[in-house]
PDB file of N, CA and C in Angstrom:
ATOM      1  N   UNK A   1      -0.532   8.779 -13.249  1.00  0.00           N
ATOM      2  CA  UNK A   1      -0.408   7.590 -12.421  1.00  0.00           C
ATOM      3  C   UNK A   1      -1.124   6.403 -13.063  1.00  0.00           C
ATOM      4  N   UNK A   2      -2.291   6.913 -13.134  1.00  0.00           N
ATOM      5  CA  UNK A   2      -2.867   5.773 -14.182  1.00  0.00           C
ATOM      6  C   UNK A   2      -2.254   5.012 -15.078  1.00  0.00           C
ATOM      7  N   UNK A   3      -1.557   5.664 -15.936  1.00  0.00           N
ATOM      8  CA  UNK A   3      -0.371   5.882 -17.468  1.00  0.00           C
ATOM      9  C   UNK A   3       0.123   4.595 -16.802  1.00  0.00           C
ATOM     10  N   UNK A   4       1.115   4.969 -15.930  1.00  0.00           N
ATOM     11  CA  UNK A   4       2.312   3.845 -14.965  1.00  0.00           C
ATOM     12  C   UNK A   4       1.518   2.678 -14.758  1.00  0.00           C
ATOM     13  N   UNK A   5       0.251   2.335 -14.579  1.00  0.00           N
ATOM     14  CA  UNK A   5      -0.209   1.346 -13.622  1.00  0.00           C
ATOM     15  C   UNK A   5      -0.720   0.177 -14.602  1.00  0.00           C
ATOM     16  N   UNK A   6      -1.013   1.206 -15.887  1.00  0.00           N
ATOM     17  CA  UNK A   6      -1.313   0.863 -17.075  1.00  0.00           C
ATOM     18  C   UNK A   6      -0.366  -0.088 -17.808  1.00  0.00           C
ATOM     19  N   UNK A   7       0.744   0.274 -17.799  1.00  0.00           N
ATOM     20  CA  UNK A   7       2.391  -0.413 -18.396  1.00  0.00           C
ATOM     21  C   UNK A   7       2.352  -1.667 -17.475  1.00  0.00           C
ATOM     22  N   UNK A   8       1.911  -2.006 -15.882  1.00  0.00           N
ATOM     23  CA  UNK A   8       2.474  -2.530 -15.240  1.00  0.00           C
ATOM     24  C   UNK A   8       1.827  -3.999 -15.484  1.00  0.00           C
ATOM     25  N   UNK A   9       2.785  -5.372 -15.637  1.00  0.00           N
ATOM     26  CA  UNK A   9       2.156  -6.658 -16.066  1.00  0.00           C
ATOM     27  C   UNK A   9       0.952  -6.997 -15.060  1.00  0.00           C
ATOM     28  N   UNK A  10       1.380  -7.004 -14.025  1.00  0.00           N
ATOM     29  CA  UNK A  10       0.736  -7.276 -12.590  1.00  0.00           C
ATOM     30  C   UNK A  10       0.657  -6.269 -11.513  1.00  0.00           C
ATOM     31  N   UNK A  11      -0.589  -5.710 -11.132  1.00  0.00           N
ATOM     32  CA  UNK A  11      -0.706  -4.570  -9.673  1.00  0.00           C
ATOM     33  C   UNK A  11      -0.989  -5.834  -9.098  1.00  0.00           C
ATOM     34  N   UNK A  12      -0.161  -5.074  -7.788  1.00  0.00           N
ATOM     35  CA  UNK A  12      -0.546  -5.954  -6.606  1.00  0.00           C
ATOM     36  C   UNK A  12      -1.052  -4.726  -5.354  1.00  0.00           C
ATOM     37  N   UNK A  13      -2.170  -4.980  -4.500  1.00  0.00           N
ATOM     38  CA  UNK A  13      -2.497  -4.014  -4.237  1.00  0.00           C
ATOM     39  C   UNK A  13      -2.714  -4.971  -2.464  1.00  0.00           C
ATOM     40  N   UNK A  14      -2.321  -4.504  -1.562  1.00  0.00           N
ATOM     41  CA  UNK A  14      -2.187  -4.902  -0.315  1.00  0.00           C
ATOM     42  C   UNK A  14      -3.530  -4.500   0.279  1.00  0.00           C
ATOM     43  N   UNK A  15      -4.308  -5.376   1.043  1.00  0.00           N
ATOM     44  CA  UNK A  15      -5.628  -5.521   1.427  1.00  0.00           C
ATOM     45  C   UNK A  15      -6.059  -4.159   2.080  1.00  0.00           C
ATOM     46  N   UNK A  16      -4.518  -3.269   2.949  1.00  0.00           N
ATOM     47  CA  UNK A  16      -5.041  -2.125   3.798  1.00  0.00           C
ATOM     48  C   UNK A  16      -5.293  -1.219   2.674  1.00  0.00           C
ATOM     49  N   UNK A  17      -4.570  -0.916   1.689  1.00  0.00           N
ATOM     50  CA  UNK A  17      -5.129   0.291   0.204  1.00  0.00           C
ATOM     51  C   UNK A  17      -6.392   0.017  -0.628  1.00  0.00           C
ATOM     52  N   UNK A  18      -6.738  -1.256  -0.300  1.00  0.00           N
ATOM     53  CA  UNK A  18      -8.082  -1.563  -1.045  1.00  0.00           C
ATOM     54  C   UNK A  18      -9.407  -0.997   0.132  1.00  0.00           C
ATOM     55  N   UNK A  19      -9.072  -0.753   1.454  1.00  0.00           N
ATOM     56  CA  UNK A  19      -9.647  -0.290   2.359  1.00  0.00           C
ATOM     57  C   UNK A  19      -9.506   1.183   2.428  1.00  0.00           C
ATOM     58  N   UNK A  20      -8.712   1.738   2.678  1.00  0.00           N
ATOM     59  CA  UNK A  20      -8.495   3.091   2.436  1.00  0.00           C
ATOM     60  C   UNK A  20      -8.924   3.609   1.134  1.00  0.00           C
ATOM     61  N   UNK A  21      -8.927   3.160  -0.106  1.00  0.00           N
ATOM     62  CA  UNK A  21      -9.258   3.624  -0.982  1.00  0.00           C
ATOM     63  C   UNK A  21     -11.257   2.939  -1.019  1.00  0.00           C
ATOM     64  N   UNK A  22     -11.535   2.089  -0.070  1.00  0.00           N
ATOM     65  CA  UNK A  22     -12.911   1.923  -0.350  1.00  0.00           C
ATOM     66  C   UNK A  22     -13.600   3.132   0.822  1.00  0.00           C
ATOM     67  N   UNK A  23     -12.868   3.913   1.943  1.00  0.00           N
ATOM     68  CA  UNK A  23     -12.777   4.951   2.643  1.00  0.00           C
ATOM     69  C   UNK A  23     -13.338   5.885   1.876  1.00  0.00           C
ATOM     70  N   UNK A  24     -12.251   5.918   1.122  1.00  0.00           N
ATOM     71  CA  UNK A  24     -11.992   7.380   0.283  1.00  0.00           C
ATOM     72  C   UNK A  24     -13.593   7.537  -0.511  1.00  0.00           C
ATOM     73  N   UNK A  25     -14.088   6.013  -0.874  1.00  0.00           N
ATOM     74  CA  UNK A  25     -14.941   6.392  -2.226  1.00  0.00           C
ATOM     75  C   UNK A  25     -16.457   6.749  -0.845  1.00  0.00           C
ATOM     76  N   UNK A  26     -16.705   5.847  -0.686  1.00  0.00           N
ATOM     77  CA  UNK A  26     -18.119   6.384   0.938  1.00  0.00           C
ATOM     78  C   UNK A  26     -17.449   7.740   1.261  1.00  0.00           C
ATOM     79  N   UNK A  27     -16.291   8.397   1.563  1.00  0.00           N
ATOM     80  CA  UNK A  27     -16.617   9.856   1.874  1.00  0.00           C
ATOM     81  C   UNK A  27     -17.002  10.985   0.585  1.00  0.00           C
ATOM     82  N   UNK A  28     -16.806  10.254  -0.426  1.00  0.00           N
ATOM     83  CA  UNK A  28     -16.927  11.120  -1.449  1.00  0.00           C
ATOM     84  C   UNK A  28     -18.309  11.670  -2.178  1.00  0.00           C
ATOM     85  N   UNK A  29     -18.761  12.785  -3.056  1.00  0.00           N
ATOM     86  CA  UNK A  29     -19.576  12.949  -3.022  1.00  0.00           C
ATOM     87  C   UNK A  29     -20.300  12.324  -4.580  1.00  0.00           C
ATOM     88  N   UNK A  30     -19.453  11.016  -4.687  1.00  0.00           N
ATOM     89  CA  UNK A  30     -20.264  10.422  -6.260  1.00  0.00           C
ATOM     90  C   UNK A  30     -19.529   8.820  -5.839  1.00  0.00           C
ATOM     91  N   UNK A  31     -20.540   8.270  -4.822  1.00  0.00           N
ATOM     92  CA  UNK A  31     -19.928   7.538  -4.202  1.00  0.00           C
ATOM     93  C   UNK A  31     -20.286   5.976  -4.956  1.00  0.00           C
ATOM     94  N   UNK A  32     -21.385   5.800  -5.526  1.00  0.00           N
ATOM     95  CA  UNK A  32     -21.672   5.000  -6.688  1.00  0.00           C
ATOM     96  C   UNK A  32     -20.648   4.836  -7.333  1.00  0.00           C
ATOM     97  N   UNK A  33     -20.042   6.168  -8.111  1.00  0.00           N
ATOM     98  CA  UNK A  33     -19.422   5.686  -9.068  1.00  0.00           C
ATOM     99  C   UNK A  33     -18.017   5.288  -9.039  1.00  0.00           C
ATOM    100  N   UNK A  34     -17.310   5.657  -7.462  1.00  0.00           N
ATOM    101  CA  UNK A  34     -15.955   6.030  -6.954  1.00  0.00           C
ATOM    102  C   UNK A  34     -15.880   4.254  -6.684  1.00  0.00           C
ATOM    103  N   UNK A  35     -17.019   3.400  -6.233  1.00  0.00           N
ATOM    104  CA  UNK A  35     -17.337   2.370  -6.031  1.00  0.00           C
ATOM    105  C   UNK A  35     -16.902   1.489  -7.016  1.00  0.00           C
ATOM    106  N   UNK A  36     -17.641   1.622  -8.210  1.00  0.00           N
ATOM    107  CA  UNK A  36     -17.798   1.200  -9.222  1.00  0.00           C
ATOM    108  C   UNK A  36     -16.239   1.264  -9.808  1.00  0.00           C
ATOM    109  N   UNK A  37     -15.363   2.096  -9.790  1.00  0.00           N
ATOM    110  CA  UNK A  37     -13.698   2.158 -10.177  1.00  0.00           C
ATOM    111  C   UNK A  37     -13.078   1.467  -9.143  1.00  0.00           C
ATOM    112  N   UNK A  38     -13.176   1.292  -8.530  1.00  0.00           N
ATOM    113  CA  UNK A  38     -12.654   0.362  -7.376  1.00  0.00           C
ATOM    114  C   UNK A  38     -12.774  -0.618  -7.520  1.00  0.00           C
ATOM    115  N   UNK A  39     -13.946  -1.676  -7.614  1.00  0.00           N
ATOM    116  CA  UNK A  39     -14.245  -2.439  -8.003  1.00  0.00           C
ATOM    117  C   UNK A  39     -13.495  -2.976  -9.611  1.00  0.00           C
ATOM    118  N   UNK A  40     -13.570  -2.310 -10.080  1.00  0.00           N
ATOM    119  CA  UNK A  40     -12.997  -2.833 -11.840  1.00  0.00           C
ATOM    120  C   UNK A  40     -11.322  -3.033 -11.636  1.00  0.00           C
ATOM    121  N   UNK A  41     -10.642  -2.134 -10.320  1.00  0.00           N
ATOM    122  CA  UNK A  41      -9.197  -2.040 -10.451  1.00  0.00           C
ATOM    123  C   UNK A  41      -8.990  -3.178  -9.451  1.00  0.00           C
ATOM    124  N   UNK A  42     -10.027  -3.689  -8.200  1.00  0.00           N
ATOM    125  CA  UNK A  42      -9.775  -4.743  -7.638  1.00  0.00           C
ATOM    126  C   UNK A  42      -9.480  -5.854  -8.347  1.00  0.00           C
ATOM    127  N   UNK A  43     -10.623  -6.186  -9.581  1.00  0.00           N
ATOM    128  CA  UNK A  43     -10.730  -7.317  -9.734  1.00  0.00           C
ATOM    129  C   UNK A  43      -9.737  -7.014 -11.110  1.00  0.00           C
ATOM    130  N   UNK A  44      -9.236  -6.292 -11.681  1.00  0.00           N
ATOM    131  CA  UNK A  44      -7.835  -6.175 -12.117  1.00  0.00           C
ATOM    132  C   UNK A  44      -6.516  -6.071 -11.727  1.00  0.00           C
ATOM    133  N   UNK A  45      -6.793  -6.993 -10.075  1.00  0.00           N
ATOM    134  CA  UNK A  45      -5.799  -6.826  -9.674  1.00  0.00           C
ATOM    135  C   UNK A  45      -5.217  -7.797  -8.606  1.00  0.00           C
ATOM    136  N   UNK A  46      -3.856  -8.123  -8.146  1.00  0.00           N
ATOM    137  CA  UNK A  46      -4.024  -9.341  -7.232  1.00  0.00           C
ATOM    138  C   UNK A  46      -3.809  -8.493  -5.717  1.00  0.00           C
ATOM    139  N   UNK A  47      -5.240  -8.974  -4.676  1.00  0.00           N
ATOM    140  CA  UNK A  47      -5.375  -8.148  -3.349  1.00  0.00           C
ATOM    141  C   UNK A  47      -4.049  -9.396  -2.557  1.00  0.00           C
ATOM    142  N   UNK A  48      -2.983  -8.626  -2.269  1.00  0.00           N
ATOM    143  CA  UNK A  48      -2.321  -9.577  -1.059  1.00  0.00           C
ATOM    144  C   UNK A  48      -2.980  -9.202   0.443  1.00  0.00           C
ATOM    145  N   UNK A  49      -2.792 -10.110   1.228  1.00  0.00           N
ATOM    146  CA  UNK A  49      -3.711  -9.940   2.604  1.00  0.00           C
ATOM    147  C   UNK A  49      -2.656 -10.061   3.480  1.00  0.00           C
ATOM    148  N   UNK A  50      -2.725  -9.808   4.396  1.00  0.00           N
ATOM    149  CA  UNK A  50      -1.453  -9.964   5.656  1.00  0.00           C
ATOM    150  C   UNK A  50      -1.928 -11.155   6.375  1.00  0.00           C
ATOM    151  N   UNK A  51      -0.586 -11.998   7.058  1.00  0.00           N
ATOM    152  CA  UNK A  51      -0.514 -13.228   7.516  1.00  0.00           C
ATOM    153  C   UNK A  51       0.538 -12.874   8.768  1.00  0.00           C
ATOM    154  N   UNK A  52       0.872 -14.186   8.781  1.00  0.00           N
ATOM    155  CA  UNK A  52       1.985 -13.945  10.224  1.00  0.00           C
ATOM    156  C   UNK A  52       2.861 -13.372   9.669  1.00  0.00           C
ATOM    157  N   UNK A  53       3.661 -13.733   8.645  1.00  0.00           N
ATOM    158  CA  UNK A  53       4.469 -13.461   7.952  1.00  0.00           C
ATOM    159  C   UNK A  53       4.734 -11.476   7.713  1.00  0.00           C
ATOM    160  N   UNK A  54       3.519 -10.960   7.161  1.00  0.00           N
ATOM    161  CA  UNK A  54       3.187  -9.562   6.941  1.00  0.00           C
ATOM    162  C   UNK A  54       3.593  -8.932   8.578  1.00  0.00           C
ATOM    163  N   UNK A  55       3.192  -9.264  10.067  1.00  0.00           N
ATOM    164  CA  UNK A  55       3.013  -9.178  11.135  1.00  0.00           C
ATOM    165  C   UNK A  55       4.513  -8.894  11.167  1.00  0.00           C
ATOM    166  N   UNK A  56       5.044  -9.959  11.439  1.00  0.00           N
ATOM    167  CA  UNK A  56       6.617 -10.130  11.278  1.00  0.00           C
ATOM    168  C   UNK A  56       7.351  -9.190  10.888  1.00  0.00           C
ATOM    169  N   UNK A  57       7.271  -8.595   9.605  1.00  0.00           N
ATOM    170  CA  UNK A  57       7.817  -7.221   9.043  1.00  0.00           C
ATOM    171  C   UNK A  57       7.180  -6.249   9.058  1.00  0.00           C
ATOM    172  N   UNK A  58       5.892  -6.591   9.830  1.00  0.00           N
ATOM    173  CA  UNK A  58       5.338  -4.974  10.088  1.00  0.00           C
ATOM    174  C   UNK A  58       6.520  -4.714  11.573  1.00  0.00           C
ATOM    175  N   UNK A  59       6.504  -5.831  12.487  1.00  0.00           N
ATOM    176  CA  UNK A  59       7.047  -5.408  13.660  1.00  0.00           C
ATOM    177  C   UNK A  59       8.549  -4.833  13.327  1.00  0.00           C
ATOM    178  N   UNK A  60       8.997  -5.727  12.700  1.00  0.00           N
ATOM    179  CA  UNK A  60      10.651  -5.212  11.983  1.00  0.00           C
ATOM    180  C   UNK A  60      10.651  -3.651  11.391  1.00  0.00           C
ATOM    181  N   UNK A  61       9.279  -3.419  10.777  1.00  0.00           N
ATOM    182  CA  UNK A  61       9.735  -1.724   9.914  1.00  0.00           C
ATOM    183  C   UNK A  61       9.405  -0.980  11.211  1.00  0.00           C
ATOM    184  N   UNK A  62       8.463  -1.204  11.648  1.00  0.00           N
ATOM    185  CA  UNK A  62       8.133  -0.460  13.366  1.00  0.00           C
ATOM    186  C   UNK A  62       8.849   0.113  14.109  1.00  0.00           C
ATOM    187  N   UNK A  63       9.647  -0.988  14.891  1.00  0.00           N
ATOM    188  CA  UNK A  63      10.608  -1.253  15.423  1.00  0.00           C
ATOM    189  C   UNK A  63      12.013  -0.413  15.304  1.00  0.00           C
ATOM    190  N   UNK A  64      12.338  -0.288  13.236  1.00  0.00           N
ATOM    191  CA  UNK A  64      13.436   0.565  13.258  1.00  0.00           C
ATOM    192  C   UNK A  64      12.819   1.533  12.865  1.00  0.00           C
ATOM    193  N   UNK A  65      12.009   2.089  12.758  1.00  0.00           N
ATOM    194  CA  UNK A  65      11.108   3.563  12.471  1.00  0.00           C
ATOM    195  C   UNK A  65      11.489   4.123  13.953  1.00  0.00           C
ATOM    196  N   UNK A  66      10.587   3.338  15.224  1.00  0.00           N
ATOM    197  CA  UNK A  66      10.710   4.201  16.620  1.00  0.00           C
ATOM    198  C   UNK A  66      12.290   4.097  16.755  1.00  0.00           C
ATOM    199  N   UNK A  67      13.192   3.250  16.279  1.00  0.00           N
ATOM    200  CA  UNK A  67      14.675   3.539  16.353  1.00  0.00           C
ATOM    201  C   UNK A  67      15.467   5.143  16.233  1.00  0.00           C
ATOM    202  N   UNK A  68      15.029   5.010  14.753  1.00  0.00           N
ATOM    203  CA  UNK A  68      15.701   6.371  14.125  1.00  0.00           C
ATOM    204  C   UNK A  68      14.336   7.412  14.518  1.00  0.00           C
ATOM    205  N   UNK A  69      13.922   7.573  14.980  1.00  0.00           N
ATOM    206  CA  UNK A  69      12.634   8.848  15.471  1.00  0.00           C
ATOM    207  C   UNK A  69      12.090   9.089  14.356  1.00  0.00           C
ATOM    208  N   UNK A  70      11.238   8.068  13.572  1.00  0.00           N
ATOM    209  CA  UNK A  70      10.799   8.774  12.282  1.00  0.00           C
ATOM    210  C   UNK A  70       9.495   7.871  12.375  1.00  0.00           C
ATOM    211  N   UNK A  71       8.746   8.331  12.665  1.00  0.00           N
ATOM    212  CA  UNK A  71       7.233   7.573  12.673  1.00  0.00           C
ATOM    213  C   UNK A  71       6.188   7.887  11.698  1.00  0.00           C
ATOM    214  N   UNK A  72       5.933   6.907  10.926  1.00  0.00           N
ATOM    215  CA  UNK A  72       5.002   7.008   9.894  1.00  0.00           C
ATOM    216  C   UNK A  72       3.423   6.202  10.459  1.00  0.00           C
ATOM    217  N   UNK A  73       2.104   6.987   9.815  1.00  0.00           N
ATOM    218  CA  UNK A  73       0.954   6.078  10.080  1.00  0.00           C
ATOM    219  C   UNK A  73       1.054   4.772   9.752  1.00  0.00           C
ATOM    220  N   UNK A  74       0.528   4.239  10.729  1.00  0.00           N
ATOM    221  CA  UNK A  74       0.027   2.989  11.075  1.00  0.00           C
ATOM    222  C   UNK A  74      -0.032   1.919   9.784  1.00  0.00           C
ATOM    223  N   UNK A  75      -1.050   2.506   9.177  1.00  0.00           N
ATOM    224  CA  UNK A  75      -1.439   1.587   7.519  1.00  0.00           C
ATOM    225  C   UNK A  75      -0.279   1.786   6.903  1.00  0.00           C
ATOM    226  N   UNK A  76       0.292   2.611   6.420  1.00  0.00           N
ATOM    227  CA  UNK A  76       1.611   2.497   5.776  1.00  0.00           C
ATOM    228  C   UNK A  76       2.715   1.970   6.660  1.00  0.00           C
ATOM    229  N   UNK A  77       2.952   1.339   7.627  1.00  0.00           N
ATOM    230  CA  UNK A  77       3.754   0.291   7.570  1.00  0.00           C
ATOM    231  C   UNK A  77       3.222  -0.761   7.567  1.00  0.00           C
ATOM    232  N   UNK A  78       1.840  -1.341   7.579  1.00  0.00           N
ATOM    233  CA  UNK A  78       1.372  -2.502   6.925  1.00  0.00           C
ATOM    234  C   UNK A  78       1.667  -2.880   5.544  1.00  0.00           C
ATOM    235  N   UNK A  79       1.320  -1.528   4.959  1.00  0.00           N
ATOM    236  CA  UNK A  79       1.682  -1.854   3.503  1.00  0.00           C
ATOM    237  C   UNK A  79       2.654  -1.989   2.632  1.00  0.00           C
ATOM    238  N   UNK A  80       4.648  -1.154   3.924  1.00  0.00           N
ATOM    239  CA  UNK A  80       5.331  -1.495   3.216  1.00  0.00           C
ATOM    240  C   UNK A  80       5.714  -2.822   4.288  1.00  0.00           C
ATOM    241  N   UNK A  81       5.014  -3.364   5.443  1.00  0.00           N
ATOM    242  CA  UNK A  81       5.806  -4.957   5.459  1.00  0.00           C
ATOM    243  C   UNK A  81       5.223  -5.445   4.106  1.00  0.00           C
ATOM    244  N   UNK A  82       3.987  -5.243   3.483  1.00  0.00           N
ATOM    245  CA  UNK A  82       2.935  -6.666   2.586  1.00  0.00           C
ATOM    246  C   UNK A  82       4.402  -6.351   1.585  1.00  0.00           C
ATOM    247  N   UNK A  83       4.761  -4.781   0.540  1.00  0.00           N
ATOM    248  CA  UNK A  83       5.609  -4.979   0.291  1.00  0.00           C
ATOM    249  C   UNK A  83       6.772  -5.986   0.118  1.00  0.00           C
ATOM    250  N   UNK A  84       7.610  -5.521   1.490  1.00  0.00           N
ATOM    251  CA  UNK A  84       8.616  -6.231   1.666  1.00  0.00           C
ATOM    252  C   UNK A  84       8.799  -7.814   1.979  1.00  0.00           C
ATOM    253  N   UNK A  85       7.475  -8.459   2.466  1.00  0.00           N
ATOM    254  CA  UNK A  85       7.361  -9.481   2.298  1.00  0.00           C
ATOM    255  C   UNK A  85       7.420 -10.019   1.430  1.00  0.00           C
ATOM    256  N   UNK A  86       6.776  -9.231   0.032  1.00  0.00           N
ATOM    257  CA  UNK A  86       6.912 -10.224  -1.225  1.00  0.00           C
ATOM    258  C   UNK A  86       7.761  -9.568  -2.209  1.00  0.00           C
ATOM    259  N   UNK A  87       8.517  -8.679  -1.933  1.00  0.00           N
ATOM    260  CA  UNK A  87       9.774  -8.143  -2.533  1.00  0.00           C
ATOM    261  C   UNK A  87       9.134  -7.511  -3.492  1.00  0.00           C
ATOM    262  N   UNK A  88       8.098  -6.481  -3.654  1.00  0.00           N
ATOM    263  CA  UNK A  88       7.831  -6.006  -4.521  1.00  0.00           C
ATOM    264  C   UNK A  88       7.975  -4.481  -4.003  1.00  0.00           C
ATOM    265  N   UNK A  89       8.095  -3.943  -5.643  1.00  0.00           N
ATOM    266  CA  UNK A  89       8.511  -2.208  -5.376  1.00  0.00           C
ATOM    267  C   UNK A  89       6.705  -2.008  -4.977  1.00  0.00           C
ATOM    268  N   UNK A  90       6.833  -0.149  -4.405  1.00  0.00           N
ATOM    269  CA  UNK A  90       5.957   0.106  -3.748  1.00  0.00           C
ATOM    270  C   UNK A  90       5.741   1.418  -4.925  1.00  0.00           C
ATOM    271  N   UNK A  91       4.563   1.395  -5.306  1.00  0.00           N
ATOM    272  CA  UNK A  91       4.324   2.937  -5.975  1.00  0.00           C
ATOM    273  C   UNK A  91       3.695   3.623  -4.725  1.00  0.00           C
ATOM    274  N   UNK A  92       4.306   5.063  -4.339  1.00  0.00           N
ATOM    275  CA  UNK A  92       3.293   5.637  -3.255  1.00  0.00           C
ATOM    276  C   UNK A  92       3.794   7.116  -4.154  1.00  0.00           C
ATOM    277  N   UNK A  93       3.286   8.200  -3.362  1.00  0.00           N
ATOM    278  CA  UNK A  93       3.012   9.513  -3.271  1.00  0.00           C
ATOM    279  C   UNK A  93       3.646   9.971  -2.241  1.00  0.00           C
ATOM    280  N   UNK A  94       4.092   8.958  -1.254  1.00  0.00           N
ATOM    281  CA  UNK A  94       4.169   9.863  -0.001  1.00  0.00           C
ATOM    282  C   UNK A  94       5.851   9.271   0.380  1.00  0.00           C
ATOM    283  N   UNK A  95       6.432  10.148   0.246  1.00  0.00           N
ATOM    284  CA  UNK A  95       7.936  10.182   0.118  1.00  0.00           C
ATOM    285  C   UNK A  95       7.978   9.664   2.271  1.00  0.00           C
ATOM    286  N   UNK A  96       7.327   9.452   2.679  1.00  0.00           N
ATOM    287  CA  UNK A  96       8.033   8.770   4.353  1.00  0.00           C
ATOM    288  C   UNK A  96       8.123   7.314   4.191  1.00  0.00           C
ATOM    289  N   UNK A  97       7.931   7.035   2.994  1.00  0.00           N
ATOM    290  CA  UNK A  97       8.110   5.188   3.214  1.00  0.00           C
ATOM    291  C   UNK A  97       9.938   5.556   2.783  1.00  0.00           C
ATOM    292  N   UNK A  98      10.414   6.137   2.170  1.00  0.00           N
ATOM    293  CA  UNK A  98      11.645   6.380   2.213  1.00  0.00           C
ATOM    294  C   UNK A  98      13.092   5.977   3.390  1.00  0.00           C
ATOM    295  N   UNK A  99      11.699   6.231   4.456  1.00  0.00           N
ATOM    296  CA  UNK A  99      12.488   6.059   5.857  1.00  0.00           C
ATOM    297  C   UNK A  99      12.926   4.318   6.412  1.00  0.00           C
ATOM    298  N   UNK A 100      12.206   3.914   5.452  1.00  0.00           N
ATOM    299  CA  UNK A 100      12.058   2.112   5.528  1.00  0.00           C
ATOM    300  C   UNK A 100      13.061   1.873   4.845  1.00  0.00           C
ATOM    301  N   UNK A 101      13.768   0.445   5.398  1.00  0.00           N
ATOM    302  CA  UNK A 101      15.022   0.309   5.100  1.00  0.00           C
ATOM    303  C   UNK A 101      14.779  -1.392   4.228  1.00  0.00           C
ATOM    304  N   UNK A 102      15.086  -1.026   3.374  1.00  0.00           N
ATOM    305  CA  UNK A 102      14.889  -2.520   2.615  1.00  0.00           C
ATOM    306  C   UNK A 102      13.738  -2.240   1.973  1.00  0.00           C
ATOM    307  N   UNK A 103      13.092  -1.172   1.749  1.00  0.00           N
ATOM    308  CA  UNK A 103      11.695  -1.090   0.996  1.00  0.00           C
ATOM    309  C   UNK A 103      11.716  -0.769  -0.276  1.00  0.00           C
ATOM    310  N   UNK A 104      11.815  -0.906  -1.458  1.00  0.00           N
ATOM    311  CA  UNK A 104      11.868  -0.405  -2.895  1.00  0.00           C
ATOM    312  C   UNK A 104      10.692   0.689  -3.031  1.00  0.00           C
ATOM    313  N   UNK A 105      10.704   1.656  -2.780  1.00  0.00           N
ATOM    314  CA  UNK A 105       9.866   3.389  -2.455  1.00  0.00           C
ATOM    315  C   UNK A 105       9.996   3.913  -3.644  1.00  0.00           C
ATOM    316  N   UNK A 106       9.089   3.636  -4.863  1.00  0.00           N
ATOM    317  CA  UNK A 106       8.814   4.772  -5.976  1.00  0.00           C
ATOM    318  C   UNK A 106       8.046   5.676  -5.856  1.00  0.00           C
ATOM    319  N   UNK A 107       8.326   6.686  -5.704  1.00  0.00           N
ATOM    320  CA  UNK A 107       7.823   7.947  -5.444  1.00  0.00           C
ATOM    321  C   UNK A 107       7.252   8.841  -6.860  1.00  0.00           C
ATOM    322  N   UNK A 108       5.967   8.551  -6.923  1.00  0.00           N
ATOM    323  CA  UNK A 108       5.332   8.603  -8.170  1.00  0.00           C
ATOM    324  C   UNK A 108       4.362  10.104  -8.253  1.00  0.00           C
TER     325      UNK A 108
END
């Protein structure tokens, strides 16, 4: 994954994954240093933040998620409205953003 992220001109990393991944590093047990990589990939990176705009297509992916009965957590449809707001593909792991319609879902 690294490899991929490495090739990529520009990460763009949506404000809720810079949270979840600052989660991840405080539960961990080398939390200094989990810190410290976070930090170097932030500031290698552009944080988008949610606006009205983000709101807007969070309610839209929501909306047709409880449609078709397919409900994904909360933060991941924040992150594929920030996505789809700015038309950028999504690298995830987790094959349910799939269920989003208009979302570019690389499943890495």
């Amino acid at each position: 994954m690294l490899d991929r992220l490495a090739q990529a001109d520009t990460v763009f990393l949506p404000s809720i994954v810079v949270g979840e991944i600052y989660f991840g590093a405080y539960r961990s047990g080398r939390v200094d240093k989990n810190l410290a990589h976070i930090d170097e990939l932030v500031m290698a990176s552009s944080v988008l933040a949610c606006d009205t705009e983000t709101a807007r297509e969070y309610g839209l992916v929501k909306s047709a998620l409880r449609s078709k009965g397919r409900p994904i957590p909360e933060n991941d449809i924040w992150i594929a409205a920030v996505a789809r707001q700015h038309g950028l593909a999504l690298a995830t792991r987790d094959s349910h953003f799939r269920e989003i319609d208009d979302l570019d879902a690389d499943l890495w």
